[in-house]
N, C-alpha and C. Protein backbone atom coordinates (compact mmCIF):
# COMPACT_ATOMS: atom_id res chain seq x y z
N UNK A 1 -6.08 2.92 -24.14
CA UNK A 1 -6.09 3.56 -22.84
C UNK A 1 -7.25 4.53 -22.73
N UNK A 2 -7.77 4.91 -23.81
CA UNK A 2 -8.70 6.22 -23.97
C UNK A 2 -9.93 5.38 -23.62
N UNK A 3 -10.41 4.27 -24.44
CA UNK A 3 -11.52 3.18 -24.19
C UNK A 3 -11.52 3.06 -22.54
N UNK A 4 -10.03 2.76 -21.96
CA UNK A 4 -10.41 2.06 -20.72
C UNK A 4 -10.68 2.88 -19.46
N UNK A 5 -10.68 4.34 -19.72
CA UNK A 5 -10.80 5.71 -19.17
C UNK A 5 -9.38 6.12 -18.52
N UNK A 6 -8.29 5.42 -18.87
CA UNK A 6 -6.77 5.85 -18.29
C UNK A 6 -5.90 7.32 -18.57
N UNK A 7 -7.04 7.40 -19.47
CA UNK A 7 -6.47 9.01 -20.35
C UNK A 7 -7.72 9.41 -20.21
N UNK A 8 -7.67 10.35 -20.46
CA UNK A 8 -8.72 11.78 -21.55
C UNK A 8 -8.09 12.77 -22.62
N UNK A 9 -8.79 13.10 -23.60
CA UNK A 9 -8.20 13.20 -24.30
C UNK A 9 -9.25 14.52 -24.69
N UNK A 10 -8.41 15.61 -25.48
CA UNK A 10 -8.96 17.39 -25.59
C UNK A 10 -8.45 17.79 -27.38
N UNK A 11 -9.30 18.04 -28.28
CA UNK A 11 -8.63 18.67 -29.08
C UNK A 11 -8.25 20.13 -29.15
N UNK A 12 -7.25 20.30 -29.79
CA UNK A 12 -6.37 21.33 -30.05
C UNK A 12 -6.08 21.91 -31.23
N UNK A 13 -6.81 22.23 -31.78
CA UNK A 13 -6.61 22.74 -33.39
C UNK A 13 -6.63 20.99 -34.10
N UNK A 14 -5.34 20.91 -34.91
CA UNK A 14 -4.98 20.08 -35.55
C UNK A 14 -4.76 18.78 -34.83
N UNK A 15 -4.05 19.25 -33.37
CA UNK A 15 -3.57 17.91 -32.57
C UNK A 15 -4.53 17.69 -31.37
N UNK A 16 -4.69 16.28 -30.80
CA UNK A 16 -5.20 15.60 -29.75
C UNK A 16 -4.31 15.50 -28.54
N UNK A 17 -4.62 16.59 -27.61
CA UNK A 17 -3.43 15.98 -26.26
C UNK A 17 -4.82 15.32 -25.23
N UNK A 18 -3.72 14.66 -24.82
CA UNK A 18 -4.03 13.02 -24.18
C UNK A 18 -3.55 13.34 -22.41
N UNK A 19 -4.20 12.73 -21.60
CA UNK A 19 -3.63 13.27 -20.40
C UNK A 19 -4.16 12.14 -19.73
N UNK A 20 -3.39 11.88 -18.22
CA UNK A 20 -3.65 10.78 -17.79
C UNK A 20 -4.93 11.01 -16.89
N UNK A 21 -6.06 10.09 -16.93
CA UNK A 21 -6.91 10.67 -16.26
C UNK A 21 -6.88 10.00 -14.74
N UNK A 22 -6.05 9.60 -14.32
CA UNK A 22 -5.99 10.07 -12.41
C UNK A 22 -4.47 9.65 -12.12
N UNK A 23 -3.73 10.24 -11.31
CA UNK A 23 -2.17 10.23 -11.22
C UNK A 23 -2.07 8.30 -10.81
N UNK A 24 -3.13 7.78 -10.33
CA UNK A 24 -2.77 5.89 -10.00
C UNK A 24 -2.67 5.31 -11.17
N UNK A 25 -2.70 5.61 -12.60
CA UNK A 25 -2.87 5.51 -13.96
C UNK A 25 -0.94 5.28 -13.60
N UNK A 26 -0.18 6.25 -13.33
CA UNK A 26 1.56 6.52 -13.29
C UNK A 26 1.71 5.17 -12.45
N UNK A 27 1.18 5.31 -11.59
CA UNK A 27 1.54 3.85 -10.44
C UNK A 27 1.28 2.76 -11.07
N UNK A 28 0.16 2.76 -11.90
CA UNK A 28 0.22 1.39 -12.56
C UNK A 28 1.64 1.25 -13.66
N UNK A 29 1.67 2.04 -14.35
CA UNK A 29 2.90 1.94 -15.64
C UNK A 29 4.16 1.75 -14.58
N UNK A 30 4.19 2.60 -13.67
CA UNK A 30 5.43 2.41 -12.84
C UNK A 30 5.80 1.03 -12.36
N UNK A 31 4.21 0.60 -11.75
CA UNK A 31 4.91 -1.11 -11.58
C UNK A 31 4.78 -1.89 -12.49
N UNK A 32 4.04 -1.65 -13.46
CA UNK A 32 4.65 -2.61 -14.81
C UNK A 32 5.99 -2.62 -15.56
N UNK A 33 6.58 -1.32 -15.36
CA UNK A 33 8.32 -0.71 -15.76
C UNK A 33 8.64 -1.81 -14.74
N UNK A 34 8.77 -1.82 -13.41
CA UNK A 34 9.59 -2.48 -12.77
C UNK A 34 9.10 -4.12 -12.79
N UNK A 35 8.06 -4.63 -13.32
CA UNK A 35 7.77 -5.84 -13.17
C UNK A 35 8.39 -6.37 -14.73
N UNK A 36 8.72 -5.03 -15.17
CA UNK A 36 9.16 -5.69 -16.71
C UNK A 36 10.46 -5.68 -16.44
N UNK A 37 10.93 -5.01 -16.25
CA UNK A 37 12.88 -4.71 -15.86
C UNK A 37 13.25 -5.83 -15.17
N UNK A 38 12.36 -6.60 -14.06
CA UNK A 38 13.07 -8.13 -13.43
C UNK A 38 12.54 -8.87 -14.16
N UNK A 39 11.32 -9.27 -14.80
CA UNK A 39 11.32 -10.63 -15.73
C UNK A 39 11.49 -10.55 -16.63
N UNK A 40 12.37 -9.53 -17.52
CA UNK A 40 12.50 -9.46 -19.05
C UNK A 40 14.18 -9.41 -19.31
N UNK A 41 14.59 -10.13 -19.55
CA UNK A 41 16.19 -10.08 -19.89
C UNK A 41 16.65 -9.02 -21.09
N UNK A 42 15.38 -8.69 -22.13
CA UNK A 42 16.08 -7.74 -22.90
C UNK A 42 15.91 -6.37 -22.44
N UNK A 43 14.89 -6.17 -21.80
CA UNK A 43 14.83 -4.83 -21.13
C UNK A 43 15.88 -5.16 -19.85
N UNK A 44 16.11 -5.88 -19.18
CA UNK A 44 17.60 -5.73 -18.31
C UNK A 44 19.02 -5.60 -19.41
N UNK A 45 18.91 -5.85 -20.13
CA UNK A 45 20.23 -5.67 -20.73
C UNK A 45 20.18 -3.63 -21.29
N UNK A 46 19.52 -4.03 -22.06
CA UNK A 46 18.94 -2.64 -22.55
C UNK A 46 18.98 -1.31 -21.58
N UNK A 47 18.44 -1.14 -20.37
CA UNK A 47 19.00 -0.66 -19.19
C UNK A 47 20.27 -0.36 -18.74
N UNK A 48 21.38 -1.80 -18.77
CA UNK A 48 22.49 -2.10 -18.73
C UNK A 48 23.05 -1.34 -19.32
N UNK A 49 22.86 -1.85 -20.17
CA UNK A 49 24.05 -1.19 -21.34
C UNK A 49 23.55 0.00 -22.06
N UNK A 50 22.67 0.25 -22.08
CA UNK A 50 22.63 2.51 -22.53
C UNK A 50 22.25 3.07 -21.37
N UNK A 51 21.70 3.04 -20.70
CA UNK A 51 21.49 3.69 -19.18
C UNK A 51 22.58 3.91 -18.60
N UNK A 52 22.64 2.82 -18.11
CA UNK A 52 23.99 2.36 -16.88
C UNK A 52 25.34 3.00 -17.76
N UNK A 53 25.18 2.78 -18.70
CA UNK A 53 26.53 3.66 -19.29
C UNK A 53 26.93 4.99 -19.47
N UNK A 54 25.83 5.22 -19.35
CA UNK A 54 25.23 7.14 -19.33
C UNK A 54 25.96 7.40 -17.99
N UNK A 55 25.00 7.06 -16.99
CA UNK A 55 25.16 7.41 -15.30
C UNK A 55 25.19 6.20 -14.58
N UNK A 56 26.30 6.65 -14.10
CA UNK A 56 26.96 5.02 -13.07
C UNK A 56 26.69 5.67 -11.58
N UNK A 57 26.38 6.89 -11.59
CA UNK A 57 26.13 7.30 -10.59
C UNK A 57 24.68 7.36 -9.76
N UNK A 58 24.44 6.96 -8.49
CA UNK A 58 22.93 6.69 -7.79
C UNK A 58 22.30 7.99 -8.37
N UNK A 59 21.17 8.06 -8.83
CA UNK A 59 20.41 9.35 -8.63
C UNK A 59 19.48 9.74 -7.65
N UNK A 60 19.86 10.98 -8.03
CA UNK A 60 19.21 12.05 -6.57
C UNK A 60 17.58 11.49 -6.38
N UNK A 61 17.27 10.92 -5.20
CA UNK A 61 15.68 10.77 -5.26
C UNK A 61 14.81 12.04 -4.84
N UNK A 62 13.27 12.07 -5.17
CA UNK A 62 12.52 13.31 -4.73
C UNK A 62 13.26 13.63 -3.48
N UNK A 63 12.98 12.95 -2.56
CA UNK A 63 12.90 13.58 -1.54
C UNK A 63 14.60 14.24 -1.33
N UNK A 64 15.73 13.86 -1.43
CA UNK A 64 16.85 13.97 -1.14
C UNK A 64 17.11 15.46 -2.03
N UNK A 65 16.13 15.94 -3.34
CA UNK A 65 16.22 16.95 -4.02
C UNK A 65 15.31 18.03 -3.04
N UNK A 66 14.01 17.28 -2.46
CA UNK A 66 13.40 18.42 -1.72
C UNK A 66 14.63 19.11 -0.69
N UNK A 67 14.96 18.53 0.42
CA UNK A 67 15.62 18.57 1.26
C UNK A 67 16.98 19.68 0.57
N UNK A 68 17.39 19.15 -0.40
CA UNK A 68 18.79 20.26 -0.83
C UNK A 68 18.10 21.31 -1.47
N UNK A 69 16.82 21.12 -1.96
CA UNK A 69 16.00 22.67 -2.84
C UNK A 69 16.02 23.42 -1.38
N UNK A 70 16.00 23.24 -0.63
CA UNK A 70 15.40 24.23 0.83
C UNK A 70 16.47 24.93 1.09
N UNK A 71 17.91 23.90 1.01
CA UNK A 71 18.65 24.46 1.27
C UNK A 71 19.80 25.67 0.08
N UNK A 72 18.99 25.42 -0.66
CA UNK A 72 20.01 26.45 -2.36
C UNK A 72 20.74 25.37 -2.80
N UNK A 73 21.18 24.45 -2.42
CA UNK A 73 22.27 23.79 -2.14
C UNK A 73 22.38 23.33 -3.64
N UNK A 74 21.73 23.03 -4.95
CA UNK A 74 21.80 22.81 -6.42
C UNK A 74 20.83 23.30 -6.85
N UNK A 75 21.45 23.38 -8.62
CA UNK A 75 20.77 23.83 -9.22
C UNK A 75 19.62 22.95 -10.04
N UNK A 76 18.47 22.75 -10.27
CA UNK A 76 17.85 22.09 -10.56
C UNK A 76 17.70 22.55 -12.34
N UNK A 77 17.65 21.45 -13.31
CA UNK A 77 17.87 21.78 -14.06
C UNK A 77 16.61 20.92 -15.18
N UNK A 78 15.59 21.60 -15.69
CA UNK A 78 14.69 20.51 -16.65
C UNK A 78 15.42 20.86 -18.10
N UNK A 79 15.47 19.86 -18.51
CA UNK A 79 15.81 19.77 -19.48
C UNK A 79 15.20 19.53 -21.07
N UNK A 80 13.92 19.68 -20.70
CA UNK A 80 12.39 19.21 -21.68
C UNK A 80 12.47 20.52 -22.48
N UNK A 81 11.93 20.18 -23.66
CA UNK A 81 11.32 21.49 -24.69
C UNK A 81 10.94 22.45 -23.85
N UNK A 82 10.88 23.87 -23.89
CA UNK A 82 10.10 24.75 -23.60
C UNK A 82 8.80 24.90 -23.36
N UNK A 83 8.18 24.08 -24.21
CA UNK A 83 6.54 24.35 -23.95
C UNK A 83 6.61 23.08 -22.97
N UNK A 84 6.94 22.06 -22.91
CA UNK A 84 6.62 21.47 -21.70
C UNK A 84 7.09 21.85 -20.07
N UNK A 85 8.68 22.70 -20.37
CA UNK A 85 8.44 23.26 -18.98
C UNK A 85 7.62 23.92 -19.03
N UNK A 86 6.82 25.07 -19.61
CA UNK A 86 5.73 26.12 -19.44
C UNK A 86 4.48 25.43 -18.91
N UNK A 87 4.35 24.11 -19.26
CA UNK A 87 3.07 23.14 -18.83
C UNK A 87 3.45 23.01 -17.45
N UNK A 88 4.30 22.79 -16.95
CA UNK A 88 4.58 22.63 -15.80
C UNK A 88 6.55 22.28 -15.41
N UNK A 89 6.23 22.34 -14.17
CA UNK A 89 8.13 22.13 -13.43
C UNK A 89 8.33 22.31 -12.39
N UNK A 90 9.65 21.75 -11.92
CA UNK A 90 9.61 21.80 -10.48
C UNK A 90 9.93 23.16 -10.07
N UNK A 91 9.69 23.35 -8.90
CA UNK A 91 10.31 24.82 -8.50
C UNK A 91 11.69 24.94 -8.45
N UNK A 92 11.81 26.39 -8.68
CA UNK A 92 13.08 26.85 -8.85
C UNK A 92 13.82 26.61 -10.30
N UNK A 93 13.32 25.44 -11.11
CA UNK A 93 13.96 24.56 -11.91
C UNK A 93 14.48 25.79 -13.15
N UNK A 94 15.83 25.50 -13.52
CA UNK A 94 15.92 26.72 -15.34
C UNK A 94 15.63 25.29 -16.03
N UNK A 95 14.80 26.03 -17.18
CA UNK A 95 14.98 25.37 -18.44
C UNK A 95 16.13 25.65 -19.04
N UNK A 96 16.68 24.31 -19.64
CA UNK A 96 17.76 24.87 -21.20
C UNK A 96 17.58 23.35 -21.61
N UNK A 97 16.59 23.16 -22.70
CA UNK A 97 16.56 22.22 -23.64
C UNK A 97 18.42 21.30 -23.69
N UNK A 98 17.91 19.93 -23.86
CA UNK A 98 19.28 19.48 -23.78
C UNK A 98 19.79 19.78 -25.35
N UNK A 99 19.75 20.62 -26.72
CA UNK A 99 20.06 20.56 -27.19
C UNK A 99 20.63 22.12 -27.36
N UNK A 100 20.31 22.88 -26.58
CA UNK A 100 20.66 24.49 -26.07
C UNK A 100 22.05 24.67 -25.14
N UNK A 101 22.15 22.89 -24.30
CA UNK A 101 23.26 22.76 -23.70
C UNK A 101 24.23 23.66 -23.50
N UNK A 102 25.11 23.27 -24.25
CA UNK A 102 26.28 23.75 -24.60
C UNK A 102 26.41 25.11 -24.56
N UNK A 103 25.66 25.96 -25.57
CA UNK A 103 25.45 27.27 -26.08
C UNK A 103 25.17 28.21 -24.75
N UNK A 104 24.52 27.01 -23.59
CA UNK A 104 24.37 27.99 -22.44
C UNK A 104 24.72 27.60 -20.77
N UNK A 105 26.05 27.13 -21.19
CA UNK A 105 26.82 26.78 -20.14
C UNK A 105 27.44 27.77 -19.14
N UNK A 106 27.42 29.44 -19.80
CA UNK A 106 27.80 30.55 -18.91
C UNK A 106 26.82 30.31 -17.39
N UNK A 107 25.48 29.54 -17.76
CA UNK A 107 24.78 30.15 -16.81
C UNK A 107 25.07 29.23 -15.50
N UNK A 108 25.83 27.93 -15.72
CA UNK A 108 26.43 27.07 -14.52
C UNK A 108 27.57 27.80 -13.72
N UNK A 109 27.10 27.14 -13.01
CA UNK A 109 28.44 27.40 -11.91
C UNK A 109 29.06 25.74 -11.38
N UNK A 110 30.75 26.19 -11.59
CA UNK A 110 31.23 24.69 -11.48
C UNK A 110 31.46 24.25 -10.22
N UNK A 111 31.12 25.24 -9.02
CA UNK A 111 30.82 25.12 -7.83
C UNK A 111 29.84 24.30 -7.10
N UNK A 112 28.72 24.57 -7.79
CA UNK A 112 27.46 23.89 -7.77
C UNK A 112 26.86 22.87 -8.08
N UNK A 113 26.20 21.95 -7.68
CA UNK A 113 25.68 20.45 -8.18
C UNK A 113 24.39 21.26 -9.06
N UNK A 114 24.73 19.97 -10.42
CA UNK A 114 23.45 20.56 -11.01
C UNK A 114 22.42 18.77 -11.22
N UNK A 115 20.95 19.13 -11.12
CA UNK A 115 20.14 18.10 -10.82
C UNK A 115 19.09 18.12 -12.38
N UNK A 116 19.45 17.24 -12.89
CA UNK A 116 18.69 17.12 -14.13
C UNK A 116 17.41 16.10 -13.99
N UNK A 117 16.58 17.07 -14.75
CA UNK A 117 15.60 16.16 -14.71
C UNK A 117 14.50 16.30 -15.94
N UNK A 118 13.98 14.88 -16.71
CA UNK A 118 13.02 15.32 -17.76
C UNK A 118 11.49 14.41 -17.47
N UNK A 119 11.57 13.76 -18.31
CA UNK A 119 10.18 13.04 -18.68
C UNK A 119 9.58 11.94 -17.64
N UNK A 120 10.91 11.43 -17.54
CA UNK A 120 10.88 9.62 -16.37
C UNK A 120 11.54 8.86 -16.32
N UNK A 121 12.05 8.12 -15.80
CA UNK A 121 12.94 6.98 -15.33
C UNK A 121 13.77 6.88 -16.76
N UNK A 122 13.15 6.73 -17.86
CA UNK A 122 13.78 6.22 -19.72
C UNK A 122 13.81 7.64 -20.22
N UNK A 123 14.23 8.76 -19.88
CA UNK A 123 13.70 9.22 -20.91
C UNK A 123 15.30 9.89 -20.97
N UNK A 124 15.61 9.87 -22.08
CA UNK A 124 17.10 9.91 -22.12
C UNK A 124 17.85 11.37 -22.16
N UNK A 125 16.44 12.53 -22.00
CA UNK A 125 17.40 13.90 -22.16
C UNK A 125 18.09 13.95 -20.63
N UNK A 126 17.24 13.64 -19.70
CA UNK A 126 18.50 14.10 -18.58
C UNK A 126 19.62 13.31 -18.10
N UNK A 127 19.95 11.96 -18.48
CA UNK A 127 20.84 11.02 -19.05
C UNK A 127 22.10 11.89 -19.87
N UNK A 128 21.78 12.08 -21.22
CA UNK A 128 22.52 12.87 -21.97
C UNK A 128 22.87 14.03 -21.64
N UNK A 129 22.40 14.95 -20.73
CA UNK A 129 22.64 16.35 -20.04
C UNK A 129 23.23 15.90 -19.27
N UNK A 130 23.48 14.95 -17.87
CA UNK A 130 23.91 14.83 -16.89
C UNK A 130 25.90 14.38 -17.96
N UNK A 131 25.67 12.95 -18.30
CA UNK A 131 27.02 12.62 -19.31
C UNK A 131 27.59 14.24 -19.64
N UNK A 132 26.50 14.99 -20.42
CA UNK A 132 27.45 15.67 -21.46
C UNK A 132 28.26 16.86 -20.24
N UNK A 133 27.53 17.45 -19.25
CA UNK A 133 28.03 18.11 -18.40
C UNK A 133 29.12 17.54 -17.62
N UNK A 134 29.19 16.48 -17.46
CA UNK A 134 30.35 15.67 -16.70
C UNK A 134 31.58 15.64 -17.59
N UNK A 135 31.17 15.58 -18.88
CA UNK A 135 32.15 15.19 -20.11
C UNK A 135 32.95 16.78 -19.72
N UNK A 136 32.34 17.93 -19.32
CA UNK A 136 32.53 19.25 -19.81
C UNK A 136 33.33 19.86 -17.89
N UNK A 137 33.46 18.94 -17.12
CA UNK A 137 33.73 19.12 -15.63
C UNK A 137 33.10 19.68 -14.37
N UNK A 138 31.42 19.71 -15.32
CA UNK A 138 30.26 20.04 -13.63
C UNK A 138 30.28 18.68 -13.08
N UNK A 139 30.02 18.69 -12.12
CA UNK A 139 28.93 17.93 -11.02
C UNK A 139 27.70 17.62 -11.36
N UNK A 140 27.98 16.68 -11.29
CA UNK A 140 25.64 16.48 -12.31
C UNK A 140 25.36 15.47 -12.14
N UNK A 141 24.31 15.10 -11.68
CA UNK A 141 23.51 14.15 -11.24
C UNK A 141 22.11 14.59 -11.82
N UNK A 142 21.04 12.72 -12.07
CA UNK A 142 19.61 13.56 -12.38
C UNK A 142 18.87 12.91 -11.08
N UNK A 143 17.39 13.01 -11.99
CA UNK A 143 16.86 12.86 -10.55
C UNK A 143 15.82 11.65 -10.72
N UNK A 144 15.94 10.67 -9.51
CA UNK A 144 15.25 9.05 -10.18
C UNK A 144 14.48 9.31 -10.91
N UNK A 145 13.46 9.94 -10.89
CA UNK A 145 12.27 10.07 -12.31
C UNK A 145 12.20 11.34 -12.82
N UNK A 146 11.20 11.27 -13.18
CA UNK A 146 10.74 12.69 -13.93
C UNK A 146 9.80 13.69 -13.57
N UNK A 147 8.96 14.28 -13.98
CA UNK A 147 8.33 15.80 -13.68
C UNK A 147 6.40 14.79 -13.54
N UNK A 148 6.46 13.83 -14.35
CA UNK A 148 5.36 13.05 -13.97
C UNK A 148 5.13 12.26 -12.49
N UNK A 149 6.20 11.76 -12.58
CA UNK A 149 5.94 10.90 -11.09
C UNK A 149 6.24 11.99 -9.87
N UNK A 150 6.69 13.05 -9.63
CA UNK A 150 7.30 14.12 -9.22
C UNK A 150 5.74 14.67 -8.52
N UNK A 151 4.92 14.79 -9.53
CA UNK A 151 3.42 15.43 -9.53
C UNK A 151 2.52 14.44 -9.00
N UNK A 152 2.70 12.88 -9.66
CA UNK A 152 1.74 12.23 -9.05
C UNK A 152 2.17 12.11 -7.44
N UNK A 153 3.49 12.18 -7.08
CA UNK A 153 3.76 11.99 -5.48
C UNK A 153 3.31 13.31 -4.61
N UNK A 154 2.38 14.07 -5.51
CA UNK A 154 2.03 15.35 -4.49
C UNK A 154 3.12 16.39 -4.06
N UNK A 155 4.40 16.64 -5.21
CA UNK A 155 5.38 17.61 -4.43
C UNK A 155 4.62 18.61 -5.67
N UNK A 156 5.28 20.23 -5.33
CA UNK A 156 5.05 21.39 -5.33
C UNK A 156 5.23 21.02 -7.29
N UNK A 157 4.39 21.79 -8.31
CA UNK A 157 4.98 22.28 -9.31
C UNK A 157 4.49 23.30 -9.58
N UNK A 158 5.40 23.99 -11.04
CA UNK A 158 5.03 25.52 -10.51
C UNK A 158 4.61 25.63 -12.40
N UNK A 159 3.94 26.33 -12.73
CA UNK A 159 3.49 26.55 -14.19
C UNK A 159 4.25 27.98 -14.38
N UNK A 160 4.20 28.03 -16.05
CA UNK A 160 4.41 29.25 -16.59
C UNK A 160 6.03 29.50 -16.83
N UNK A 161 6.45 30.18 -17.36
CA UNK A 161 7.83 30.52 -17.74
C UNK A 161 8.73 31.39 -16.38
């Protein structure tokens, strides 16, 4: 991807971060995800059966999250390491790592819809946050993708802690 100019790539001390070099780079992977999900029977099953078993429930799309962010109406919730919310996130959003979960459940309210969201469409922390909060009696839903496609569609993100 680095050869074909789809990335760029910066060193960092010891490590190489990699970045996509123009947000139509996401649109392409995006329709290859979905051109793979209808002609591939093991990625439809695979879907099926750990996805679909997670959340049987539709998820919240951008826009249906913009529309309730305006209104307070949930809590938006990323669920990524720390340093990647600090790279960026949606507004309003708390971090609590999905493995902090538990330990910081005072800060829900069981009143409230909470909207999880991590990496992208596969990426299984807000899957496992949405389940484990349901397991525990919130309201939780995530949100169709992640904090990437979120950015390439031009909505608001906000940097910093």
């Amino acid at each position: 991807m680095l050869r074909t100019g789809m990335v760029t790539s910066t060193r960092e001390g010891k490590f190489v971060v990699y970045k996509l070099a123009d947000h139509a780079v996401l649109d392409l992977l995006s329709s290859l995800r979905k051109i793979t999900e209808r002609n591939s029977a093991v990625v439809e099953q695979l879907v099926c059966n750990y996805f679909n078993n997670l959340d049987s429930l539709e998820p919240v799309t951008r826009k249906e999250l913009m529309q309730r962010l305006r209104g307070g109406a949930v809590m938006v919730l990323d669920v990524r390491p720390k340093d990647e919310f600090g790279l960026g996130h949606l507004p309003g959003a708390v971090n609590i790592p999905l493995r902090e979960l538990k330990a910081q459940l005072s800060k829900f309210k069981r009143s409230q819809e909470i909207i999880a969201y991590c990496r992208g469409p596969y990426c299984v922390l807000s899957y496992e946050a949405v389940a484990a909060l349901r397991r525990l009696g919130f309201k939780a839903r995530r949100l169709e993708d992640g904090l990437p496609e979120w950015r390439a569609a031009g909505l608001p993100v906000v940097t910093g802690t």
